[in-house]
N, C-alpha and C. Protein backbone atom coordinates (compact mmCIF):
# COMPACT_ATOMS: atom_id res chain seq x y z
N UNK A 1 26.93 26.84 -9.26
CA UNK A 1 25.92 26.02 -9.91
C UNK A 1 24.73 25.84 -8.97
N UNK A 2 23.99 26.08 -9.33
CA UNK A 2 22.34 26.40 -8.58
C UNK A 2 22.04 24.48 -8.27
N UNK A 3 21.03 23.87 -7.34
CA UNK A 3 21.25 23.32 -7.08
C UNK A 3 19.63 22.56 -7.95
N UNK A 4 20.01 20.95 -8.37
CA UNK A 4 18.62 20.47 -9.16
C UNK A 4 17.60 20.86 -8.08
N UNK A 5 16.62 20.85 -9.31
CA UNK A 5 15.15 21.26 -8.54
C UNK A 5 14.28 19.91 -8.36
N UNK A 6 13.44 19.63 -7.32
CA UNK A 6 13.02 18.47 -7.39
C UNK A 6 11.36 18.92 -6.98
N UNK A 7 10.59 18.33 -7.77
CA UNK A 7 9.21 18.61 -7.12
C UNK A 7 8.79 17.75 -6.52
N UNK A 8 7.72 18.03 -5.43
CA UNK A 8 7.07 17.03 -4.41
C UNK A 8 5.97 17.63 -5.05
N UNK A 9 4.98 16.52 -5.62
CA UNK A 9 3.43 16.79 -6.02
C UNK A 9 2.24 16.46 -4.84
N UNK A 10 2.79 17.68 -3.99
CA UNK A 10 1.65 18.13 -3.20
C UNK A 10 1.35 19.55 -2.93
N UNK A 11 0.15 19.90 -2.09
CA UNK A 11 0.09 21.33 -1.83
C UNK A 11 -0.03 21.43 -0.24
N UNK A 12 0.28 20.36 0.18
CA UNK A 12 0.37 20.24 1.96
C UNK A 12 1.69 20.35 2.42
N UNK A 13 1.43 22.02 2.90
CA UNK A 13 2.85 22.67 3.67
C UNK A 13 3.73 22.10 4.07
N UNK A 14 2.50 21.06 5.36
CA UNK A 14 3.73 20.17 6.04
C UNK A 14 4.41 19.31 5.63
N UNK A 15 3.68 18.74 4.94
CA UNK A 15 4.64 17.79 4.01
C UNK A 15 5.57 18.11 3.45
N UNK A 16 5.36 18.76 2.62
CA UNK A 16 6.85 19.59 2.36
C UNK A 16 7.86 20.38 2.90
N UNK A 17 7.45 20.45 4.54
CA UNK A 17 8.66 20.48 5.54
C UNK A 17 9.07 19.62 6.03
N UNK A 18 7.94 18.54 5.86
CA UNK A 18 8.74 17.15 6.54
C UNK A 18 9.58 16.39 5.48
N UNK A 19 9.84 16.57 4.02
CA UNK A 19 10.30 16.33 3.17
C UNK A 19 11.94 16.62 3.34
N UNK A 20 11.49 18.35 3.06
CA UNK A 20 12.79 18.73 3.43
C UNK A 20 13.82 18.37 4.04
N UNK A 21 12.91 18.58 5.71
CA UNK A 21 13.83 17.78 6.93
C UNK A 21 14.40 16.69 6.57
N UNK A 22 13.97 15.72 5.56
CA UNK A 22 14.91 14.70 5.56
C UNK A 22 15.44 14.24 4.22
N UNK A 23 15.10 15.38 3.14
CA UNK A 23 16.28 14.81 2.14
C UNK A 23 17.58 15.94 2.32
N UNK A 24 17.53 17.33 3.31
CA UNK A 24 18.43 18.18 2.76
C UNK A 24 19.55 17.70 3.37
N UNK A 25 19.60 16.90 4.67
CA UNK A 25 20.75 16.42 4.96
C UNK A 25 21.36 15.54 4.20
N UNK A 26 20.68 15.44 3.11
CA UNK A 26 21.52 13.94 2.66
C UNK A 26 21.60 14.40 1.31
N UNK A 27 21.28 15.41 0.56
CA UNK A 27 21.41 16.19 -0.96
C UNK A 27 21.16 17.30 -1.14
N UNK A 28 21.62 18.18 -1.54
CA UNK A 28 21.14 19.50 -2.09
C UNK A 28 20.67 19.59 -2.67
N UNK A 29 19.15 19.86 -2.38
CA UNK A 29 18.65 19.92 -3.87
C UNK A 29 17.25 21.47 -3.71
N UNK A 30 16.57 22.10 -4.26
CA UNK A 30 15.42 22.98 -4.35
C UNK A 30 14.32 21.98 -4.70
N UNK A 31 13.65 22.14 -3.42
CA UNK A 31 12.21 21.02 -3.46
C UNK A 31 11.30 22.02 -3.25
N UNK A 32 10.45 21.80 -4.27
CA UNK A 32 8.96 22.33 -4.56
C UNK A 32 7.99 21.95 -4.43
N UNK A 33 6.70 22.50 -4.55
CA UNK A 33 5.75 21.94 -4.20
C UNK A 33 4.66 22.83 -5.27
N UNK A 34 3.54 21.98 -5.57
CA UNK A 34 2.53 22.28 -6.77
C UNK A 34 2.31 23.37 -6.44
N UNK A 35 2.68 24.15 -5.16
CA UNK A 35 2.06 25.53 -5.42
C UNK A 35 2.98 26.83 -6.07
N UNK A 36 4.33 25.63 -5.91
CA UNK A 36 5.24 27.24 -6.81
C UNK A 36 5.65 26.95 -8.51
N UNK A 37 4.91 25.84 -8.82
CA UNK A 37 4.87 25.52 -10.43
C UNK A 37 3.57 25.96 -11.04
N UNK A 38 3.89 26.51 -12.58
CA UNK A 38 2.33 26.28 -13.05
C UNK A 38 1.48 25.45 -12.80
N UNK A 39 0.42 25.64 -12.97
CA UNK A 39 -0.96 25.20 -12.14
C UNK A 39 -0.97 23.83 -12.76
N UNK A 40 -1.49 22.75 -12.90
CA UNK A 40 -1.81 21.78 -14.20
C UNK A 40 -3.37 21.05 -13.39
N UNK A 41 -3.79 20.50 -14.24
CA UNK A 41 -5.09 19.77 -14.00
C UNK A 41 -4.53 18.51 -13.26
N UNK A 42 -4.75 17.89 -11.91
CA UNK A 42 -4.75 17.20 -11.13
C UNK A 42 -5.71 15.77 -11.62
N UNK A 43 -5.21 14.69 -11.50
CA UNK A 43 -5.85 13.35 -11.73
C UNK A 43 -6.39 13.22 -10.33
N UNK A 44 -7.88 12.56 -10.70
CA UNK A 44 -8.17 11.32 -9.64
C UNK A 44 -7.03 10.84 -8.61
N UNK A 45 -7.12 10.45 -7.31
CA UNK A 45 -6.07 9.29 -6.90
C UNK A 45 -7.16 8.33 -6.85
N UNK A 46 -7.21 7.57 -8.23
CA UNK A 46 -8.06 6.41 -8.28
C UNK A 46 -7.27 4.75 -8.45
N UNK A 47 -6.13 5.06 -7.85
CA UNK A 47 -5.31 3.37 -7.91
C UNK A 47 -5.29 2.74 -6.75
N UNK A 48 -5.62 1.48 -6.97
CA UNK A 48 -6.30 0.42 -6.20
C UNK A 48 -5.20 0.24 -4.86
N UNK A 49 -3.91 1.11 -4.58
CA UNK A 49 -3.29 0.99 -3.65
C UNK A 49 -2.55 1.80 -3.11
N UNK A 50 -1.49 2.13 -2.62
CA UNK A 50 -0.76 3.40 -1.86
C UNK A 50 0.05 3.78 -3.08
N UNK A 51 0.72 2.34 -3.67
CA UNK A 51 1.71 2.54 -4.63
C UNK A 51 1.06 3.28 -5.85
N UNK A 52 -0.13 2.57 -5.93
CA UNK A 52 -0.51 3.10 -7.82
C UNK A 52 -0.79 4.67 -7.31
N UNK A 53 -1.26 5.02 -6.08
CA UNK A 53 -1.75 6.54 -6.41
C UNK A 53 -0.08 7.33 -6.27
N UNK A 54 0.83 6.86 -5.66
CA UNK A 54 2.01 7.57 -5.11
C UNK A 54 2.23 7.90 -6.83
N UNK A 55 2.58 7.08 -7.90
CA UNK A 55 3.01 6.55 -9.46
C UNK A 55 2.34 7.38 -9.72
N UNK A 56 0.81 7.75 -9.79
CA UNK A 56 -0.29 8.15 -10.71
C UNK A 56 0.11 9.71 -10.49
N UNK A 57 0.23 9.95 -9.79
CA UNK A 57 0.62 11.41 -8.91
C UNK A 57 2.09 11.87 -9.61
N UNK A 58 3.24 10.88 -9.21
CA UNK A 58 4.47 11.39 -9.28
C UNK A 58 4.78 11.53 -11.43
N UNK A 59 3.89 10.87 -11.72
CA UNK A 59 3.82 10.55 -13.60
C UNK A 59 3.37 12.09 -13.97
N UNK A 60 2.01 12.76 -13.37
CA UNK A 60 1.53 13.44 -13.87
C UNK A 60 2.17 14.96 -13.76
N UNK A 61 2.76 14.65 -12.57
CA UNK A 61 3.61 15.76 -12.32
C UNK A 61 5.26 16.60 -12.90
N UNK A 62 5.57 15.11 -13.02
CA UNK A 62 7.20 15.11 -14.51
C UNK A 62 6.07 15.06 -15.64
N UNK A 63 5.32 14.80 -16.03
CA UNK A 63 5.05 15.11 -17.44
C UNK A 63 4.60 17.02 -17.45
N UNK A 64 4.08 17.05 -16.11
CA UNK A 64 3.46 18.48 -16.66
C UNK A 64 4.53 19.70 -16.63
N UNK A 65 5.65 19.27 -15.75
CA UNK A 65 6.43 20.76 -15.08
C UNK A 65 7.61 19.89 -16.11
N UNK A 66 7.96 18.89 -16.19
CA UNK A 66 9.47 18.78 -16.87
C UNK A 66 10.36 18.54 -16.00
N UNK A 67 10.17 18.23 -14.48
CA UNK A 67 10.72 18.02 -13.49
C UNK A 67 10.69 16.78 -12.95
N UNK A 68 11.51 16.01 -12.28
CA UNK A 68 11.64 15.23 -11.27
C UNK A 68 10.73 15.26 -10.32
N UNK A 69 9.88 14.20 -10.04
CA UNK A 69 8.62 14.69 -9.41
C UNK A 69 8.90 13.32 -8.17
N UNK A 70 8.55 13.67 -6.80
CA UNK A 70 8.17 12.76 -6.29
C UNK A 70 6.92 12.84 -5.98
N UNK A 71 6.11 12.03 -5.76
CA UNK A 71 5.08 12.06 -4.91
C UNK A 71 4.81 11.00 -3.77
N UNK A 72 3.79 11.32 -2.58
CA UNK A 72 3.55 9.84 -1.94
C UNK A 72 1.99 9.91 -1.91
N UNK A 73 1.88 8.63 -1.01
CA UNK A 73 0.38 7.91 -0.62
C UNK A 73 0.22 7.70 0.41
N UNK A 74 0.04 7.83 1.59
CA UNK A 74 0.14 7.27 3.03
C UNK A 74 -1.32 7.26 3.42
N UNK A 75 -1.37 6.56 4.63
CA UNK A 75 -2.47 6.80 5.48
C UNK A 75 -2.17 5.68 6.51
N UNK A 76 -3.50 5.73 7.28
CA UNK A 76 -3.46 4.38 8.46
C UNK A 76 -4.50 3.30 8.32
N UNK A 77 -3.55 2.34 8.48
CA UNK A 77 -4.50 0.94 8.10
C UNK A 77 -4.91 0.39 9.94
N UNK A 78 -5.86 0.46 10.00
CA UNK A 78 -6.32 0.04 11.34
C UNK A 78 -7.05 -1.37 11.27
N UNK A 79 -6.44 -2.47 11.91
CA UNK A 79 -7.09 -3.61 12.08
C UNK A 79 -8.39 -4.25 12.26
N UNK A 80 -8.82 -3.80 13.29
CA UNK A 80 -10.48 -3.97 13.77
C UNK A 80 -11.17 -3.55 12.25
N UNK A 81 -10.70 -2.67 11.68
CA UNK A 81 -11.40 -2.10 10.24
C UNK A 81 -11.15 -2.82 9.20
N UNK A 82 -10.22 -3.97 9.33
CA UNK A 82 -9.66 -4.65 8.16
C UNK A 82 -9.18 -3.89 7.03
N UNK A 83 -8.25 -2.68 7.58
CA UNK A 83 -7.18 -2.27 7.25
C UNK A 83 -7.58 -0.67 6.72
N UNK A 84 -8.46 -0.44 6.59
CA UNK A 84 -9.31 0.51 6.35
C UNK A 84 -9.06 1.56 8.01
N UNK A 85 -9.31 2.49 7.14
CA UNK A 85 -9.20 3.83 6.11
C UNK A 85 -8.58 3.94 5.03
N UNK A 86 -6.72 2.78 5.12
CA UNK A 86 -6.29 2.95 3.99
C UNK A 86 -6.21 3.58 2.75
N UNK A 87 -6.31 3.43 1.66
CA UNK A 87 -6.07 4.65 0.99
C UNK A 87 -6.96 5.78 1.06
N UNK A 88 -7.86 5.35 1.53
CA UNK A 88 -9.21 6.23 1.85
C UNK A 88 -8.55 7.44 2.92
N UNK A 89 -7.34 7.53 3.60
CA UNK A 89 -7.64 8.09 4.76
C UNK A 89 -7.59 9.37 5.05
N UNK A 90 -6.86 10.21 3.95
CA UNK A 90 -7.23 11.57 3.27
C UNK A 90 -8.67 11.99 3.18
N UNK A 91 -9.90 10.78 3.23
CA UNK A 91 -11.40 11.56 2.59
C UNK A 91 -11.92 10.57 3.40
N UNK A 92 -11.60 10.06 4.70
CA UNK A 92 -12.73 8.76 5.30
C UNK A 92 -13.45 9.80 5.83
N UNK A 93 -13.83 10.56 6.27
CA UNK A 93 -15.26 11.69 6.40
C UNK A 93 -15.95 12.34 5.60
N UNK A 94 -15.42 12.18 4.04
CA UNK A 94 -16.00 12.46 2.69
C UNK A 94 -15.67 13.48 2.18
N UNK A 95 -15.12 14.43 2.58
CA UNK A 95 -14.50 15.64 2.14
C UNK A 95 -12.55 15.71 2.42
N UNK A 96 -11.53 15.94 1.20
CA UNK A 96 -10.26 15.54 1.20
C UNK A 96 -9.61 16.87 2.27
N UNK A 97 -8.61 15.62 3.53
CA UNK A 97 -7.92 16.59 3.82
C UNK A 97 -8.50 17.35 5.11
N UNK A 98 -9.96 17.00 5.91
CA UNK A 98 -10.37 17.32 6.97
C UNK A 98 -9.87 16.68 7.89
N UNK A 99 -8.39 16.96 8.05
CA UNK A 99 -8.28 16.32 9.57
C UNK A 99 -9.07 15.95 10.68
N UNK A 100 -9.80 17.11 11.03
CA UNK A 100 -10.73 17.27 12.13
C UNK A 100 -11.90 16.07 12.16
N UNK A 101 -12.29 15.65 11.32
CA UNK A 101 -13.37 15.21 10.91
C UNK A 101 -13.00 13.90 10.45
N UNK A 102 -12.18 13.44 9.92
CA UNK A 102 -11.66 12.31 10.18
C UNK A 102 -11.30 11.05 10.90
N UNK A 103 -10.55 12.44 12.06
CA UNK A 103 -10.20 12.15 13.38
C UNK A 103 -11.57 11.07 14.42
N UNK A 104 -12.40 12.19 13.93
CA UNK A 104 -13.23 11.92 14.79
C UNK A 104 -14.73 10.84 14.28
N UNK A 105 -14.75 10.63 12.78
CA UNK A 105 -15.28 9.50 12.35
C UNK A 105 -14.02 8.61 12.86
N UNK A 106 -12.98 8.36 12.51
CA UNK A 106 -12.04 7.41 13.17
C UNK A 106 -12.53 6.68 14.44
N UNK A 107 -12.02 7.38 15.68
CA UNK A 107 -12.29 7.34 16.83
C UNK A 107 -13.89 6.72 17.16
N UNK A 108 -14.94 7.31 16.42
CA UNK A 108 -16.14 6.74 16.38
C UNK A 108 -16.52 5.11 16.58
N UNK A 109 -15.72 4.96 15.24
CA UNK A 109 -15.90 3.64 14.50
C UNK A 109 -15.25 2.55 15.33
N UNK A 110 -14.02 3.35 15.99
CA UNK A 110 -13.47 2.30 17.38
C UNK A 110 -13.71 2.43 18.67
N UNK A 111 -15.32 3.42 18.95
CA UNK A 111 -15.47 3.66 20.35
C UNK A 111 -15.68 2.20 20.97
N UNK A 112 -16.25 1.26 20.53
CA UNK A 112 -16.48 -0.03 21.34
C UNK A 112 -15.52 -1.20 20.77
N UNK A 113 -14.23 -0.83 20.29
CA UNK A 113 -12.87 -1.83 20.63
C UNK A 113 -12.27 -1.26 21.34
N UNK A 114 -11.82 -2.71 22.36
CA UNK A 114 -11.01 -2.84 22.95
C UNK A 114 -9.51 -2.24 23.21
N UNK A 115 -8.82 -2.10 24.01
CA UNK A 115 -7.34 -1.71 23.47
C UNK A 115 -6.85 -2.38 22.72
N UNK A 116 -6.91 -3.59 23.07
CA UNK A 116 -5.77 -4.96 22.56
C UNK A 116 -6.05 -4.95 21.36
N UNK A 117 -7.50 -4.25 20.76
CA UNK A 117 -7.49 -4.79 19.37
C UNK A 117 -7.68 -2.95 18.38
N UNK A 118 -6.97 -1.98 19.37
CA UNK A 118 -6.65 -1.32 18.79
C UNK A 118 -5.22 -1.06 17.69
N UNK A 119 -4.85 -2.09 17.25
CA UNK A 119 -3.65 -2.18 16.21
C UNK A 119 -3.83 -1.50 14.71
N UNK A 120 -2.31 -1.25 14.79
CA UNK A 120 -2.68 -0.80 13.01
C UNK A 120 -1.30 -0.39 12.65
N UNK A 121 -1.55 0.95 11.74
CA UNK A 121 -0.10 0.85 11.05
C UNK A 121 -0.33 2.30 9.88
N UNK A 122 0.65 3.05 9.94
CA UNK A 122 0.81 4.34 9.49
C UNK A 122 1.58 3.12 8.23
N UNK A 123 0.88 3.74 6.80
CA UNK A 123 1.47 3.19 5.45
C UNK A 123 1.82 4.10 4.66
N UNK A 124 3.25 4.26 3.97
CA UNK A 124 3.26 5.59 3.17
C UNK A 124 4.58 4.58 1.97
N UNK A 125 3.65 5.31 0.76
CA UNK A 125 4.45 4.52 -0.46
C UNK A 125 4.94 5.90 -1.02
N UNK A 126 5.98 5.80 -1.55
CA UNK A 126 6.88 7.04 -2.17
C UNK A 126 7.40 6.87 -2.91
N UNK A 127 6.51 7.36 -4.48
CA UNK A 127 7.83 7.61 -5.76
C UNK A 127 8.61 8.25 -6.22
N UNK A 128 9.09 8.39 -7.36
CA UNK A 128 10.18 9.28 -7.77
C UNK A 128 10.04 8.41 -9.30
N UNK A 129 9.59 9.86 -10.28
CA UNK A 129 8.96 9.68 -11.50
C UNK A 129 10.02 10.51 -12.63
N UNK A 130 10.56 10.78 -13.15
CA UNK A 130 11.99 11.57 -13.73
C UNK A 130 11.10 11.69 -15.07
N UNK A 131 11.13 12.93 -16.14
CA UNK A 131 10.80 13.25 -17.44
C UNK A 131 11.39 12.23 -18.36
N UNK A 132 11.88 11.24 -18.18
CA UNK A 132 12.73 10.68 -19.20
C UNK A 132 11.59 9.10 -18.93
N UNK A 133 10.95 9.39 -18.22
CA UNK A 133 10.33 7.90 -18.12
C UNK A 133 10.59 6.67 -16.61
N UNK A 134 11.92 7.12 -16.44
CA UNK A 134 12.21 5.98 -15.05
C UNK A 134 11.36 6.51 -13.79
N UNK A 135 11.32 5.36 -12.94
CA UNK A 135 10.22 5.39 -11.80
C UNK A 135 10.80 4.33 -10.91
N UNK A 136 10.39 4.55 -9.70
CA UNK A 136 11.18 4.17 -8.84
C UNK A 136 10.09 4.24 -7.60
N UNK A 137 9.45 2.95 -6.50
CA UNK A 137 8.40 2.96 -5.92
C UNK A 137 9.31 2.40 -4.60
N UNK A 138 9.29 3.08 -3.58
CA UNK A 138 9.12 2.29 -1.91
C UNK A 138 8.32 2.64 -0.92
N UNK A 139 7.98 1.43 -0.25
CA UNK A 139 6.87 1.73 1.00
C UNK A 139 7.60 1.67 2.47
N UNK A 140 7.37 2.52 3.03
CA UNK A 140 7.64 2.36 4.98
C UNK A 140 6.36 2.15 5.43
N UNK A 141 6.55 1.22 6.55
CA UNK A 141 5.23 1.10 7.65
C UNK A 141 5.94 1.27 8.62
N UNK A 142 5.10 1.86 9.78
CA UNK A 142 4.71 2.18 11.61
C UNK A 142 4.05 1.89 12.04
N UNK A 143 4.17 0.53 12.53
CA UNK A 143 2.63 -0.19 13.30
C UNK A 143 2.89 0.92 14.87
N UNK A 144 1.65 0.22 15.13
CA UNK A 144 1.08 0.99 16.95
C UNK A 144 0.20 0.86 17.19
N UNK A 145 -0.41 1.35 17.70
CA UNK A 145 -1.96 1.42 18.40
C UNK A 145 -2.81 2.67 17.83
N UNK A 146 -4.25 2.56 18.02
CA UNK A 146 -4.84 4.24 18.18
C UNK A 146 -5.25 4.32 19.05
N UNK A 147 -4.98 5.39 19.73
CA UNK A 147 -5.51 5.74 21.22
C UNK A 147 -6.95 6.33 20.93
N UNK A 148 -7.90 6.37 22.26
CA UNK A 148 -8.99 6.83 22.33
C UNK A 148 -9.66 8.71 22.50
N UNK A 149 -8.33 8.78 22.21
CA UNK A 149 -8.52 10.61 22.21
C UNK A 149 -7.44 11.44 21.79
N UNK A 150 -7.56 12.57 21.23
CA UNK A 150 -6.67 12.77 20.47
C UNK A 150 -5.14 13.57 21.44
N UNK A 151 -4.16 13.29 21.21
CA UNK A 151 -2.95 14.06 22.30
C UNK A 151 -2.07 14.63 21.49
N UNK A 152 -1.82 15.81 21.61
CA UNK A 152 -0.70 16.29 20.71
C UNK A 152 -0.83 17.61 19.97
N UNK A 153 -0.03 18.18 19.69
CA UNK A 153 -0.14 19.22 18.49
C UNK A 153 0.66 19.64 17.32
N UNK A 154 1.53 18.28 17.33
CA UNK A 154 2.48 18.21 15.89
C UNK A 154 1.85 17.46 14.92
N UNK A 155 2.45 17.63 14.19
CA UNK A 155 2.21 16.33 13.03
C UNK A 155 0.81 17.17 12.39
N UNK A 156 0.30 16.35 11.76
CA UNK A 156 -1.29 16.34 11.03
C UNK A 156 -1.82 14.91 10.73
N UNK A 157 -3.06 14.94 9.92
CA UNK A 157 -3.61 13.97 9.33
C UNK A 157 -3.70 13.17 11.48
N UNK A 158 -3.62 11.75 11.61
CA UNK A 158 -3.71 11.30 12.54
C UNK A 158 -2.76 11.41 13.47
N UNK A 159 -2.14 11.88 13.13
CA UNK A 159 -0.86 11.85 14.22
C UNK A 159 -1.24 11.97 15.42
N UNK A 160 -2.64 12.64 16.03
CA UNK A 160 -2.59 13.34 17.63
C UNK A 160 -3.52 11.71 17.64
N UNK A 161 -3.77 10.69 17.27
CA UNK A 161 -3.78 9.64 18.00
C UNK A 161 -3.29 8.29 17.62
N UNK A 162 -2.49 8.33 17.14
CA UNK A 162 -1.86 7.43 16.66
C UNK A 162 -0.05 7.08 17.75
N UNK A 163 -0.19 5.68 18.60
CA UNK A 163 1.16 5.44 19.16
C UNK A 163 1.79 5.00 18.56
N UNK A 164 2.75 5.15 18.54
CA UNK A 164 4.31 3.58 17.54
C UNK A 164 4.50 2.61 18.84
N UNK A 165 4.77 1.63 17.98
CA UNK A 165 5.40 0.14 18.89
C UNK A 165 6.00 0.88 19.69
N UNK A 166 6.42 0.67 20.77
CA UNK A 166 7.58 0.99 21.89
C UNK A 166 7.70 2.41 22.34
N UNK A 167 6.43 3.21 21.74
CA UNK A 167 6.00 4.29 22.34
C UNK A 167 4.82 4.51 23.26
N UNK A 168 5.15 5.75 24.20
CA UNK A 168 3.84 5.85 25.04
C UNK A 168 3.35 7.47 24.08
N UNK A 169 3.89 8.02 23.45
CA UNK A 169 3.81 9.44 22.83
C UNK A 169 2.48 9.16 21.82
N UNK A 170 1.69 10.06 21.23
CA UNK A 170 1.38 9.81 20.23
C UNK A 170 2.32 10.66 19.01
N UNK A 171 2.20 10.21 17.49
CA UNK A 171 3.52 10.88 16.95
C UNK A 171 3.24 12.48 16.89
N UNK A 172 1.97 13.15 17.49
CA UNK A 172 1.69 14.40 17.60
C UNK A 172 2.34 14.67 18.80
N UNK A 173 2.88 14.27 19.76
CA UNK A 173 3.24 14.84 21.19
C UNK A 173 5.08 14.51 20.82
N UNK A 174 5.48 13.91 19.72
CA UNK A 174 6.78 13.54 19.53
C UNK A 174 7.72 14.77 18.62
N UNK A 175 9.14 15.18 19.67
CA UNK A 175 9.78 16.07 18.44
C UNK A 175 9.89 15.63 16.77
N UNK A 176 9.71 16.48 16.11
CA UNK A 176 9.78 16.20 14.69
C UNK A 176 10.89 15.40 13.99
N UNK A 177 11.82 15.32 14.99
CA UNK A 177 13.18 14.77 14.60
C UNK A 177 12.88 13.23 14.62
N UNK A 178 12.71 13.35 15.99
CA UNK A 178 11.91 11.93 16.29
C UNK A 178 11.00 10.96 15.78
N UNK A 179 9.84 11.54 15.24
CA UNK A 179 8.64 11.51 14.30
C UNK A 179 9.91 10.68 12.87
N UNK A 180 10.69 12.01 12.75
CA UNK A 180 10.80 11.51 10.88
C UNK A 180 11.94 10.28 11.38
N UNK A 181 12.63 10.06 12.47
CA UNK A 181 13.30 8.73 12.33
C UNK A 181 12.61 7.33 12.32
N UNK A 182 11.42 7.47 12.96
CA UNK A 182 11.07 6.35 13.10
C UNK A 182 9.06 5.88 12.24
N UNK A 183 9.03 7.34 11.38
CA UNK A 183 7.54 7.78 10.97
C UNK A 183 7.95 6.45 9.30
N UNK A 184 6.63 6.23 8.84
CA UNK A 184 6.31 5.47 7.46
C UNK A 184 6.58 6.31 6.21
N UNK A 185 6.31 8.08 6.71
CA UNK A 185 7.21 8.34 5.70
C UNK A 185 8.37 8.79 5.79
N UNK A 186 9.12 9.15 6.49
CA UNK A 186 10.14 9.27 6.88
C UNK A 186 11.49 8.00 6.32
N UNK A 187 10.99 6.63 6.68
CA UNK A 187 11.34 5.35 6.10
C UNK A 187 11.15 5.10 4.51
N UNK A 188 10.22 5.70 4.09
CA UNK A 188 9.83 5.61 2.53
C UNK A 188 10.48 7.05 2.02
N UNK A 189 10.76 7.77 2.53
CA UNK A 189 11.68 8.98 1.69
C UNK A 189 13.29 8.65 1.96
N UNK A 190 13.56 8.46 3.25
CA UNK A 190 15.02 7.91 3.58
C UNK A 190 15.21 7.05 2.24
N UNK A 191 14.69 5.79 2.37
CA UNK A 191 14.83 4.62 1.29
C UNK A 191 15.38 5.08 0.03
N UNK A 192 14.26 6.13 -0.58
CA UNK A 192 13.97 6.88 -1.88
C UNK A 192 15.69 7.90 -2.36
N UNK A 193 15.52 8.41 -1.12
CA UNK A 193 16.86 9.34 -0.93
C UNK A 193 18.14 8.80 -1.96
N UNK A 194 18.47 7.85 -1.78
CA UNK A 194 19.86 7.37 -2.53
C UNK A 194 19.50 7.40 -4.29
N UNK A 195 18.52 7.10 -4.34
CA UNK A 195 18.02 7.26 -5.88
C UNK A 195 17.55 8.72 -6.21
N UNK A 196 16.97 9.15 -5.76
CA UNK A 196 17.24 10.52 -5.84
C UNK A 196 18.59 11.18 -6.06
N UNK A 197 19.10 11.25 -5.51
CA UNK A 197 20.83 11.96 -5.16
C UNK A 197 21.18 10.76 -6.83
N UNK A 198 20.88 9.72 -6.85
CA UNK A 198 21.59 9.25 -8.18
C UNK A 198 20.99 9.99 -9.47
N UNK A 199 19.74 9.94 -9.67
CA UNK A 199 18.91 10.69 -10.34
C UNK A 199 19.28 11.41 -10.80
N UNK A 200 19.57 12.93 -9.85
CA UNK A 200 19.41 14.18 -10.04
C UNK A 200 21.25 14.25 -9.76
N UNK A 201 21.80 13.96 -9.30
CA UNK A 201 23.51 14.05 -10.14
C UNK A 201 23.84 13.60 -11.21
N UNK A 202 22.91 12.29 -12.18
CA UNK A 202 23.05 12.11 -13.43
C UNK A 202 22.56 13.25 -13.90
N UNK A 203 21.27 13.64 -13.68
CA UNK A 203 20.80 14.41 -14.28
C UNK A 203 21.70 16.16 -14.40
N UNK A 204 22.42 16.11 -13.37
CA UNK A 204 23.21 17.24 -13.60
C UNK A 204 24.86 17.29 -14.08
């Protein structure tokens, strides 16, 4: 018996290796990603929070393929900014998905704070949207710091400056193993995991 298929409604590689990494230990399942399903017309992420775009995403995706769709929302909420980039943090340089450029409006905007008031927090909300209608929403956070330059060459999005509490690493200089035990999404897919595996064994 072939194993359920589950889609992740994204087209970012890594993500969908960092997915992997942490539901295959815990279910068998074939996880996909929008680039190996028919194509469908993509919504706005126009909801007022991590959760509504994770929902808006994971809805459009079981309605279009007929699949179990998860999707998420993450980004970093930085203090001095009053929490901002937040959902913004995919396009805070105006174009979606420029790491590079991000990075470095980021860093900008905090060249004249302080350390102490460099705080913040990696936010990632994660659904799980099923063809039949049920939905299912959790969030992980990773507070830390942002450092003043970027270190690292794992991860994406902020990772090469972003520390965790009780780290000196940024989560770009951290093994991946490491990263997904203690990362916001890592905590918001773990969570998700048990409903999933319920899900998709009803479903089979």
């Amino acid at each position: 018996m072939s194993a359920p298929r589950l889609l992740l409604a994204t087209r970012n590689a890594k993500k969908l290796v960092e997915l992997r990494r942490i539901l295959e230990p815990v279910m068998e399942i074939e996880l996909v990603g929008l680039d190996d399903v028919p194509a469908y017309d993509e919504v706005p992420e126009d909801g007022a929070t991590f959760a509504d775009n994770a929902l808006l995403k994971a809805r459009e995706g079981a309605r279009h393929t007929g699949l179990p769709t998860i999707a998420d929302d993450s980004g970093i909420a930085v203090d001095a900014l009053n929490g901002m980039p937040g959902i913004y943090s995919a396009r805070w340089a105006g174009r979606h998905g420029d790491d590079e450029a991000n990075l470095r409006l980021l860093l900008g905007q905090l060249a004249d704070v302080p350390a102490e008031r460099r705080g913040g927090a990696f936010v990632c909300a994660a659904a799980l949207v099923t063809p039949d209608g049920a939905e299912h929403v959790v969030e992980g956070h990773m507070p830390g710091t942002v450092v003043d330059a970027p270190r690292g060459s794992g991860g994406f999005g902020y990772d090469p400056i972003f520390v965790p509490v009780g780290e000196r690493r940024t989560t770009a200089e951290m093994p991946a193993a490491e990263k997904d035990a203690i990362s916001h999404r890592g905590q918001a897919f773990r969570a998700l995991a048990p409903v999933v595996a319920r899900t998709l064994g009803g479903a089979g």
